[in-house]
Protein backbone atom coordinates (compact mmCIF):
# COMPACT_ATOMS: atom_id res chain seq x y z
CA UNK A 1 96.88 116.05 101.60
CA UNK A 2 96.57 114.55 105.30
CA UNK A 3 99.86 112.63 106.25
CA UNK A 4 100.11 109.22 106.80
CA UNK A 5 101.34 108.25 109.97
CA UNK A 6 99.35 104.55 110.18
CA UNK A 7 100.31 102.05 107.79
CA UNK A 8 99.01 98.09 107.44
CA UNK A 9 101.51 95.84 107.61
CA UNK A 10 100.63 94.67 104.37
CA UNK A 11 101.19 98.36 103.11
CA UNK A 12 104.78 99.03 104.42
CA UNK A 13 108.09 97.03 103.04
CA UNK A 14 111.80 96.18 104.54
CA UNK A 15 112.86 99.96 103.10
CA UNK A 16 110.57 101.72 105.40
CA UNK A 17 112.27 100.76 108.38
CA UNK A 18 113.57 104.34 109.85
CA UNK A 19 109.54 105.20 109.83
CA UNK A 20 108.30 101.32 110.61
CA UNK A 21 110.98 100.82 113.05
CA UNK A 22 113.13 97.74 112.89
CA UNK A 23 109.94 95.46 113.62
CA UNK A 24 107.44 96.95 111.72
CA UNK A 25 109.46 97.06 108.85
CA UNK A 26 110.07 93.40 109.55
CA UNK A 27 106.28 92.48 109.71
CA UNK A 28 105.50 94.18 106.73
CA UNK A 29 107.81 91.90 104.77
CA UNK A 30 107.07 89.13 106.11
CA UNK A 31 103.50 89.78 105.61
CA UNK A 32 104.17 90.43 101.74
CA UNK A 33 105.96 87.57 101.46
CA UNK A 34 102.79 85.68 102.61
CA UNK A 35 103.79 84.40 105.64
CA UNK A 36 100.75 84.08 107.90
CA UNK A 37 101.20 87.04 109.94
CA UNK A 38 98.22 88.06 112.09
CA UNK A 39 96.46 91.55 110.60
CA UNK A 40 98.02 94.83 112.17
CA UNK A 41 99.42 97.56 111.80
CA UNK A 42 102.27 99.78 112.47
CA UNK A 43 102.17 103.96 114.11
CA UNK A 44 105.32 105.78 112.26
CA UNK A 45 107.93 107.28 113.97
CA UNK A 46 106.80 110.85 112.81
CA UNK A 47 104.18 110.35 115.23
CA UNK A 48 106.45 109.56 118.00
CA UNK A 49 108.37 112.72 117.13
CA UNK A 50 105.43 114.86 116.86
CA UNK A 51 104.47 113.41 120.53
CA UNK A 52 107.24 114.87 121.56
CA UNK A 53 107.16 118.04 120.13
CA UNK A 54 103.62 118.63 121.23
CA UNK A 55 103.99 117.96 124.72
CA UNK A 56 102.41 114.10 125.04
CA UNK A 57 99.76 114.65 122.58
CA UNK A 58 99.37 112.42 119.26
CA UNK A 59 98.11 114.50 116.84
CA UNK A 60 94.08 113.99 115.97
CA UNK A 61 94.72 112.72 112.43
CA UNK A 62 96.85 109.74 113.60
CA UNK A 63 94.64 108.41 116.13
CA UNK A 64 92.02 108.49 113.58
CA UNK A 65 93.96 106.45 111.04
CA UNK A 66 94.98 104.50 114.46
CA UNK A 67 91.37 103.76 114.76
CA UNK A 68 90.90 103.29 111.05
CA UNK A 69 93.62 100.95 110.89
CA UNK A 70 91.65 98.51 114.19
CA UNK A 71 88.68 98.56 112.03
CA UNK A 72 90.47 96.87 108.99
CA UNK A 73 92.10 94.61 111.62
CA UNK A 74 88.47 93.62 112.64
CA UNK A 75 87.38 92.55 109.24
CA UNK A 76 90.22 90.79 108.28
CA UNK A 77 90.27 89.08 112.18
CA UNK A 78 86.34 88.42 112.45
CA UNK A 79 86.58 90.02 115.70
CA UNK A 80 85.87 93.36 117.40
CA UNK A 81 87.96 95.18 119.65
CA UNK A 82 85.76 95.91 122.82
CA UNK A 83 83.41 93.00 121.71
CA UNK A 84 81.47 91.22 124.78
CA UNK A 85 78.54 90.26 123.62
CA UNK A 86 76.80 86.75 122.88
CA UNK A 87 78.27 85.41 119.54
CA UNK A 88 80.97 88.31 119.29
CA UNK A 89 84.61 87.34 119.41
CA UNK A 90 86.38 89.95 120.86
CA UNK A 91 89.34 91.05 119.14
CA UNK A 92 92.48 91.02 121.63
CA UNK A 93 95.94 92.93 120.48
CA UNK A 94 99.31 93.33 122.35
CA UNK A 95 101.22 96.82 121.75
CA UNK A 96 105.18 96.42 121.14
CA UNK A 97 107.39 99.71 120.77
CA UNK A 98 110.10 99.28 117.70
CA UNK A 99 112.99 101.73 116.88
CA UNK A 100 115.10 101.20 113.63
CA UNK A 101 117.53 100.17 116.32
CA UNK A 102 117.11 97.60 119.22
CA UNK A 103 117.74 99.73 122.65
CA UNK A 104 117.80 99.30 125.99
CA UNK A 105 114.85 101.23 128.05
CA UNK A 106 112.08 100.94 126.13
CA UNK A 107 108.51 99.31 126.88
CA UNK A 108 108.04 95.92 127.30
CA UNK A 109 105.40 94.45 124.87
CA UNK A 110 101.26 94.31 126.49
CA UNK A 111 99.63 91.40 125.57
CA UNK A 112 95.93 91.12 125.35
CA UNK A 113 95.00 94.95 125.33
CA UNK A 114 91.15 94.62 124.83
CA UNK A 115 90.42 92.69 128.25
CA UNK A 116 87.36 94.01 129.95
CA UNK A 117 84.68 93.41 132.50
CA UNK A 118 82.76 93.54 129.33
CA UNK A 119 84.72 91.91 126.74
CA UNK A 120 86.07 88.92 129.49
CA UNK A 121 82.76 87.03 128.69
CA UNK A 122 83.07 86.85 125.04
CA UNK A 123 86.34 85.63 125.57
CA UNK A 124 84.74 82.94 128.10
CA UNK A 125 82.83 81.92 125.34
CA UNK A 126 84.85 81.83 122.46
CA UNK A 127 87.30 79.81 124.04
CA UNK A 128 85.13 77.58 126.02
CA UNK A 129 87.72 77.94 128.91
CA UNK A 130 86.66 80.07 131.98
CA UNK A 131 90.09 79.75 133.64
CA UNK A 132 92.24 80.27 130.51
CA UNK A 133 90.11 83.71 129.90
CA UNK A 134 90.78 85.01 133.13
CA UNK A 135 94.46 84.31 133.34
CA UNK A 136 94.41 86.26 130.46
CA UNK A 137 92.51 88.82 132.08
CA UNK A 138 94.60 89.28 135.30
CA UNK A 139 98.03 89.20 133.34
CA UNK A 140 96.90 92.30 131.49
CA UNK A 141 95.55 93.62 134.58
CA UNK A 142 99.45 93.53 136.22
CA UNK A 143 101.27 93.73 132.73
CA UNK A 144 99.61 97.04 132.35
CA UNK A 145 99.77 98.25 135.78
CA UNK A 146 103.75 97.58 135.81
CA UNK A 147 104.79 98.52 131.97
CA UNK A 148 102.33 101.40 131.22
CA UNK A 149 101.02 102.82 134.43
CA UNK A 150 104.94 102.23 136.47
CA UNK A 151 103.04 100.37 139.48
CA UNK A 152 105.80 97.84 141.05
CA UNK A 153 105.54 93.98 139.94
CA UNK A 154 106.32 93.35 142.99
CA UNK A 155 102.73 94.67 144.64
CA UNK A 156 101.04 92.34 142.15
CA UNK A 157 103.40 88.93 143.10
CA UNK A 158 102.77 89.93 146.62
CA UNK A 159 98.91 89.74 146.00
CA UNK A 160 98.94 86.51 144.25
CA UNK A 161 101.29 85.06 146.22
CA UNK A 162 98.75 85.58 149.19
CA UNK A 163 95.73 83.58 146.89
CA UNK A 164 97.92 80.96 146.25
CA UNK A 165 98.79 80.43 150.02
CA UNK A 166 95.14 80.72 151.02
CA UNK A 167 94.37 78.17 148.13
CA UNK A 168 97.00 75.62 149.92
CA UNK A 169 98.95 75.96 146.41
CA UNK A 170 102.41 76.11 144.82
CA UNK A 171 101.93 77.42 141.46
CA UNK A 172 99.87 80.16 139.30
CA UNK A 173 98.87 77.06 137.22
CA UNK A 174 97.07 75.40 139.92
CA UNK A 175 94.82 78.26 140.72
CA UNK A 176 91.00 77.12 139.83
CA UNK A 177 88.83 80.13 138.31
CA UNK A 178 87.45 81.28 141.69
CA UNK A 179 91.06 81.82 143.05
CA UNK A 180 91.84 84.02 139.67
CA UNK A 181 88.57 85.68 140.17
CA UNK A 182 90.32 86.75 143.55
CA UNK A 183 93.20 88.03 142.05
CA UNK A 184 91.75 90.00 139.51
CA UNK A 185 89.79 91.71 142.34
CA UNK A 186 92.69 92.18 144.82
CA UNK A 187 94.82 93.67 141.25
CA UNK A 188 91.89 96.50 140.42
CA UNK A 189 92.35 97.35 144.25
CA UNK A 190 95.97 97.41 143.64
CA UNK A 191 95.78 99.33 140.64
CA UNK A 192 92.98 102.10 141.71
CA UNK A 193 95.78 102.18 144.59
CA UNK A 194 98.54 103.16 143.19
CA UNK A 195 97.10 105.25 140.32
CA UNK A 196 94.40 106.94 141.91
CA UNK A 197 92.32 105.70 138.85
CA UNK A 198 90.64 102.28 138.28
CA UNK A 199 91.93 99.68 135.39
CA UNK A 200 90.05 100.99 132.06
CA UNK A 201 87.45 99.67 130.96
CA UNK A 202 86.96 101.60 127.68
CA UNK A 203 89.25 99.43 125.12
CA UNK A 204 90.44 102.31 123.35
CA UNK A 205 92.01 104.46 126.34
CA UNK A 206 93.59 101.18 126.82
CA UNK A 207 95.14 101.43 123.71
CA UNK A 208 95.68 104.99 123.88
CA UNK A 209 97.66 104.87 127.03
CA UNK A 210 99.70 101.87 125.78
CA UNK A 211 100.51 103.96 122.55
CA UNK A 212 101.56 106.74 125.30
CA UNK A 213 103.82 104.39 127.16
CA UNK A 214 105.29 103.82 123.90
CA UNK A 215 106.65 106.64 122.92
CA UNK A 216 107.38 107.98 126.42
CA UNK A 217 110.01 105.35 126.66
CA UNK A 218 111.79 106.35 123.94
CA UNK A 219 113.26 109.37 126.59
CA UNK A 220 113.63 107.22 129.33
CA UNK A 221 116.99 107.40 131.12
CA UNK A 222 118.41 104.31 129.76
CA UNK A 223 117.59 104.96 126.41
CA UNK A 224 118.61 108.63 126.14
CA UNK A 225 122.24 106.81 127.62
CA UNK A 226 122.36 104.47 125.48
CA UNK A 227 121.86 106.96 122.46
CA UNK A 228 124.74 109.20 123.29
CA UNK A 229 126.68 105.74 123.17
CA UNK A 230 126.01 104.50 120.15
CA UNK A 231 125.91 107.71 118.17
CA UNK A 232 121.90 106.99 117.74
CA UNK A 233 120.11 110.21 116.67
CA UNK A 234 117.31 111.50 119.40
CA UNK A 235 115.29 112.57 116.33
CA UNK A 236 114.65 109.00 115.22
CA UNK A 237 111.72 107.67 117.59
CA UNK A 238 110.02 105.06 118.01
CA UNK A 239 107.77 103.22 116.08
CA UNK A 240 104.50 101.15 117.45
């Protein structure tokens, strides 16, 4: 029998929180209690430890129940992740690591993982709010770039500091689409830059490298410390 490493929130309880993590153990109750939590779903912290063990590789099975899991997120959404086209909502998710224990080092959450030169439009349209979309759209560009890729913030402040001052403005809220259309450009140059690669495009590398990120920061410096503090395990992981 295959192993489950991808569970619904709605399939996971407040017991299950050394393989849910502390938040995805939280979610799932919440979710069963019928508060209106938004569909998702939580990757088990065997899967971080397998990760590990294999060298930076999640085993085939779990990103298969990974992309199982999106598709029943879809349905339940009535969007679709990677969706750009004319009368299809795209489907936008953020990525959060969770441990059974709160810890120091470990990767901020990514908001709208799902952004795309493709996918940007149906977001245009859905909202009826060019600007709004591509805010959204440069934020994930330098919210990836910094939490999942390690590029400095500072390179990306730097660049939009230098639209706002050639806009004769103060702040990021006063920036009219064209000037965000700027900074998304001058943040893929940043980006291809300092990664030698350009922003993805496909939505699910984006999600695979955020998963990635994940995990990896459960052996960062500052969490490995922290561990030996508090008497935490190193097999426990990291949920996402």
């Amino acid at each position: 029998m295959t192993q489950k490493w991808v569970y619904l929130f709605n399939e996971g309880s407040k017991d299950m929180r050394d393989l849910l993590g502390g938040k995805g153990a939280g979610l799932a109750e919440m979710t069963n209690a019928g508060l209106p939590v938004p569909s998702g779903f939580t990757i088990t912290t065997d899967v971080c430890n397998e990760f590990v063990k294999a060298g930076n590789t999640i085993p085939a099975d779990a990103w298969d129940q990974a992309l199982a899991a999106m598709k029943t997120v879809e349905q339940e959404a009535g969007k679709k992740f990677g969706g750009g086209l004319p009368g299809v909502r795209p489907l936008l998710v953020s990525v959060r690591s969770g441990a059974r224990e709160s810890m120091p080092g470990m990767m901020e959450t990514v908001l709208n993982i799902g952004l795309t030169d493709e996918t940007l439009p149906g977001l245009i349209a859905t909202t009826g709010n060019e600007r709004f979309a591509l805010d959204s759209y440069r934020r994930l560009i330098a919210m990836f770039g910094k939490t999942v890729m390690g590029i400095e913030a500072e390179h990306f402040e730097h660049a939009l500091d230098e639209v706002k001052q050639a806009a004769g403005v103060t702040h990021d809220v006063e920036l009219s689409a064209e000037n965000l259309k700027d900074v998304i450009t001058k943040f893929k140059a940043i980006f291809k830059r300092d990664t030698g690669r350009d922003f993805p495009q496909d939505v699910n590398e984006q999600i695979d490298l955020a998963i990635k990120a994940v995990f990896n920061s459960w052996n960062t410096d500052r969490a490995k410390l922290y561990r030996r503090q508090e008497r935490i395990p190193e097999d426990l992981g990291t949920a996402v």
